[in-house]
N, C-alpha and C. Protein backbone atom coordinates (compact mmCIF):
# COMPACT_ATOMS: atom_id res chain seq x y z
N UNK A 1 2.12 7.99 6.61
CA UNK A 1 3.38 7.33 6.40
C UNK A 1 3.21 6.18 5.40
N UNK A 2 2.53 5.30 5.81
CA UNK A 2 2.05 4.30 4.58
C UNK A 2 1.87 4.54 3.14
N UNK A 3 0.71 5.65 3.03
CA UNK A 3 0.77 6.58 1.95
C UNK A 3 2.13 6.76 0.93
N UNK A 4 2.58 7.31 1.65
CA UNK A 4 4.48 7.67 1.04
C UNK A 4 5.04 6.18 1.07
N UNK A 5 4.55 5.38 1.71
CA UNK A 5 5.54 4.16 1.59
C UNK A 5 5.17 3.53 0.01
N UNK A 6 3.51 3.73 -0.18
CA UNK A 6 2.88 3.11 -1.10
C UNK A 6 3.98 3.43 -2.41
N UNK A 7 3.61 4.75 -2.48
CA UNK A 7 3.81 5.83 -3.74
C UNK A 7 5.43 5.46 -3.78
N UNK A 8 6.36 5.23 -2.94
CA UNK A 8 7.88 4.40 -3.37
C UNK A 8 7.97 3.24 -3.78
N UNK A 9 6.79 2.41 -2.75
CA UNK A 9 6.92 1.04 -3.54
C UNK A 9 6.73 1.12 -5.21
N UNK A 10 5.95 1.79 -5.84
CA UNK A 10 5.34 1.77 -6.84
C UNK A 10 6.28 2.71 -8.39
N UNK A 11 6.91 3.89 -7.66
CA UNK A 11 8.20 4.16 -8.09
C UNK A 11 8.83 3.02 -8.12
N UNK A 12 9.48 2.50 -7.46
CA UNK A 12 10.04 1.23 -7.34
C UNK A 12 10.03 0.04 -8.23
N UNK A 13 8.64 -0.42 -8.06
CA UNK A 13 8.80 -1.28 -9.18
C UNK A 13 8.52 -0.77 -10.90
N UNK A 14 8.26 0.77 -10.88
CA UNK A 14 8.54 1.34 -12.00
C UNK A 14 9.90 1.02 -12.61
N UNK A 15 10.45 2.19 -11.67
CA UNK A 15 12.20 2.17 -12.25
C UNK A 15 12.53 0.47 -12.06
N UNK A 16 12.07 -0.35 -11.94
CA UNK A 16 12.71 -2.02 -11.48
C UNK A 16 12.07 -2.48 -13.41
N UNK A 17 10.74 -1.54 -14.05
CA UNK A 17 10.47 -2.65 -15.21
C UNK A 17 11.39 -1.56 -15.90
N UNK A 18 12.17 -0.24 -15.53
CA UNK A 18 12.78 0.47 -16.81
C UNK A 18 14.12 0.29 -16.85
N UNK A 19 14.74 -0.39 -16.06
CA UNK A 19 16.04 0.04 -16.23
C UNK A 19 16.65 -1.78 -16.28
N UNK A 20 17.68 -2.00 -17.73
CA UNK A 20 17.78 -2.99 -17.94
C UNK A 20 18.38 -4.32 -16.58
N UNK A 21 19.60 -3.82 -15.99
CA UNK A 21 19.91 -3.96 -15.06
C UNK A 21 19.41 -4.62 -14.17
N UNK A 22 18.33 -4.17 -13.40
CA UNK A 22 17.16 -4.47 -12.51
C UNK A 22 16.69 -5.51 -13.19
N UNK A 23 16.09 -5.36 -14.20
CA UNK A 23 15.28 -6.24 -14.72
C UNK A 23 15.96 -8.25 -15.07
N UNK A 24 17.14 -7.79 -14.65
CA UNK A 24 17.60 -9.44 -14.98
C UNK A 24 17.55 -9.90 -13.02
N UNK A 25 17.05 -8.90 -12.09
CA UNK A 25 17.14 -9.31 -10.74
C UNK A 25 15.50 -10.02 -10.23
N UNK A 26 14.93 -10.60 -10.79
CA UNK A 26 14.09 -11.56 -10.29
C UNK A 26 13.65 -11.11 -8.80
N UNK A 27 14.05 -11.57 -8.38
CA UNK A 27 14.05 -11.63 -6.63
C UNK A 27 13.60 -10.57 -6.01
N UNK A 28 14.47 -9.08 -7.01
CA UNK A 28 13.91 -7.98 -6.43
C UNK A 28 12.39 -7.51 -6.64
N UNK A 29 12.08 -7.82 -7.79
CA UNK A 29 11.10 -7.66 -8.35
C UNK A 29 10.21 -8.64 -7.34
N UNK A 30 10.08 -9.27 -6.82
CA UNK A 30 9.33 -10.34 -6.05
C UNK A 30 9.11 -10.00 -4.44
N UNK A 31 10.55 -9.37 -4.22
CA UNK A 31 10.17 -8.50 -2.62
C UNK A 31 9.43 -7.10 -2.84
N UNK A 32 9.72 -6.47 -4.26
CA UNK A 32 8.88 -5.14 -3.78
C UNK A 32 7.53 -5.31 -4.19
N UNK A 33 7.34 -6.51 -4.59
CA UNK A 33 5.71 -6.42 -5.04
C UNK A 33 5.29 -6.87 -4.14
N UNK A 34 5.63 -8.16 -3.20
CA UNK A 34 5.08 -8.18 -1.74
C UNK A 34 5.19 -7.05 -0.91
N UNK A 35 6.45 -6.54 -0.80
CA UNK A 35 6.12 -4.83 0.09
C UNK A 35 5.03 -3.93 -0.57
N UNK A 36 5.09 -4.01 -1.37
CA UNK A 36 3.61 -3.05 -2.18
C UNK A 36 2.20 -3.33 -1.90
N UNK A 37 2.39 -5.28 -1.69
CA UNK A 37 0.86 -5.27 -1.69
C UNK A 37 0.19 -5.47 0.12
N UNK A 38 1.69 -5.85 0.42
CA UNK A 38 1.61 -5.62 2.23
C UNK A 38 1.32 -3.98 2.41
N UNK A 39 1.77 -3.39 2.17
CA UNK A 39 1.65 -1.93 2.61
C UNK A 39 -0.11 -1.39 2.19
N UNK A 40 -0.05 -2.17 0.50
CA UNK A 40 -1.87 -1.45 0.28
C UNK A 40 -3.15 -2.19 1.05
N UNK A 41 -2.77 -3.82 1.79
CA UNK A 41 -3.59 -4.15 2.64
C UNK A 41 -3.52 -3.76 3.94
N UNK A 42 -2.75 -3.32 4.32
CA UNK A 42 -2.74 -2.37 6.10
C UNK A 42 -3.39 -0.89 5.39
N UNK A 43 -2.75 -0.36 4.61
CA UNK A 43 -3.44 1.13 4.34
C UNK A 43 -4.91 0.54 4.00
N UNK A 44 -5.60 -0.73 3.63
CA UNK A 44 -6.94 -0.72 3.18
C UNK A 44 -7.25 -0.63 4.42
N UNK A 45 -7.11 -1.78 5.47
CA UNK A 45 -7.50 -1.80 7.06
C UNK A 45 -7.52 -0.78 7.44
N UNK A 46 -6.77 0.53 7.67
CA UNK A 46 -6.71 1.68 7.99
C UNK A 46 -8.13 2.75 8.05
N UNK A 47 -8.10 2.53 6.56
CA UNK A 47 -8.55 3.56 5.70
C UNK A 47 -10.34 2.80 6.31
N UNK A 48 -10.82 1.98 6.51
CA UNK A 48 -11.46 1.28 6.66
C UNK A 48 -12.25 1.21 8.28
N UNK A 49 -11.16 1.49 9.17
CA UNK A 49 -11.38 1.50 10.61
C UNK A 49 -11.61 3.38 10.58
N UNK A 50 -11.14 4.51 9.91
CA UNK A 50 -11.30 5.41 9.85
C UNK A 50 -12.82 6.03 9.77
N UNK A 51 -13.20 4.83 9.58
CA UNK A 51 -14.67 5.44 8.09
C UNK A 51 -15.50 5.00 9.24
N UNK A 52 -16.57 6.84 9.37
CA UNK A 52 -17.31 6.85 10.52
C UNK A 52 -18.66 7.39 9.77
N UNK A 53 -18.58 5.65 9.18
CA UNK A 53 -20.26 5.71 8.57
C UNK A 53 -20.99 5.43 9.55
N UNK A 54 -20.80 4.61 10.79
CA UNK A 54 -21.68 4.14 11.30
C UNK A 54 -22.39 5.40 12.21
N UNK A 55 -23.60 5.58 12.47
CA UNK A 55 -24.38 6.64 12.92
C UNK A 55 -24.76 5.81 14.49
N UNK A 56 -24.21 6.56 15.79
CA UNK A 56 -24.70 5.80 17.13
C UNK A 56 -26.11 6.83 17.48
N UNK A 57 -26.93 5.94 18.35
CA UNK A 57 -28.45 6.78 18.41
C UNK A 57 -27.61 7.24 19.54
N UNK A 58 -28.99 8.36 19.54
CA UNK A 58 -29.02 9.39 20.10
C UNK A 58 -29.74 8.88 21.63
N UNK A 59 -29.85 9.24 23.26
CA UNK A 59 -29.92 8.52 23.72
C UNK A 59 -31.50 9.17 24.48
N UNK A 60 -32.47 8.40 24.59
CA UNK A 60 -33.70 9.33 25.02
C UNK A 60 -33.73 10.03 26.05
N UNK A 61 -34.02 11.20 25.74
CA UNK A 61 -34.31 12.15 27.23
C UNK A 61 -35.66 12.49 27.36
């Protein structure tokens, strides 16, 4: 879900630098780049707690 949230935010502030309109809205431009960079630091945490580098021993028999 995050994923897909990312990839809109980022549409988002695409179409926000192309279209003249948008571009005189300040403000907006300022909430979706905080939603963008809120969303890519929880997906880092995520992505991060996922990762099963750590190797547990094996237990002696």
């Amino acid at each position: 879900h995050l994923r897909k949230a990312i990839i809109r935010h980022e549409e988002s502030l695409r179409l926000h630098g192309v279209c003249k309109m948008l571009r005189k809205m300040d403000i907006l431009q300022e909430v979706l780049s905080h939603a963008h960079a809120c969303s890519l630091e929880k997906y880092s945490d995520i992505d991060q707690e996922d990762d099963f580098c750590e190797v547990a021993e094996a237990p002696e028999i």
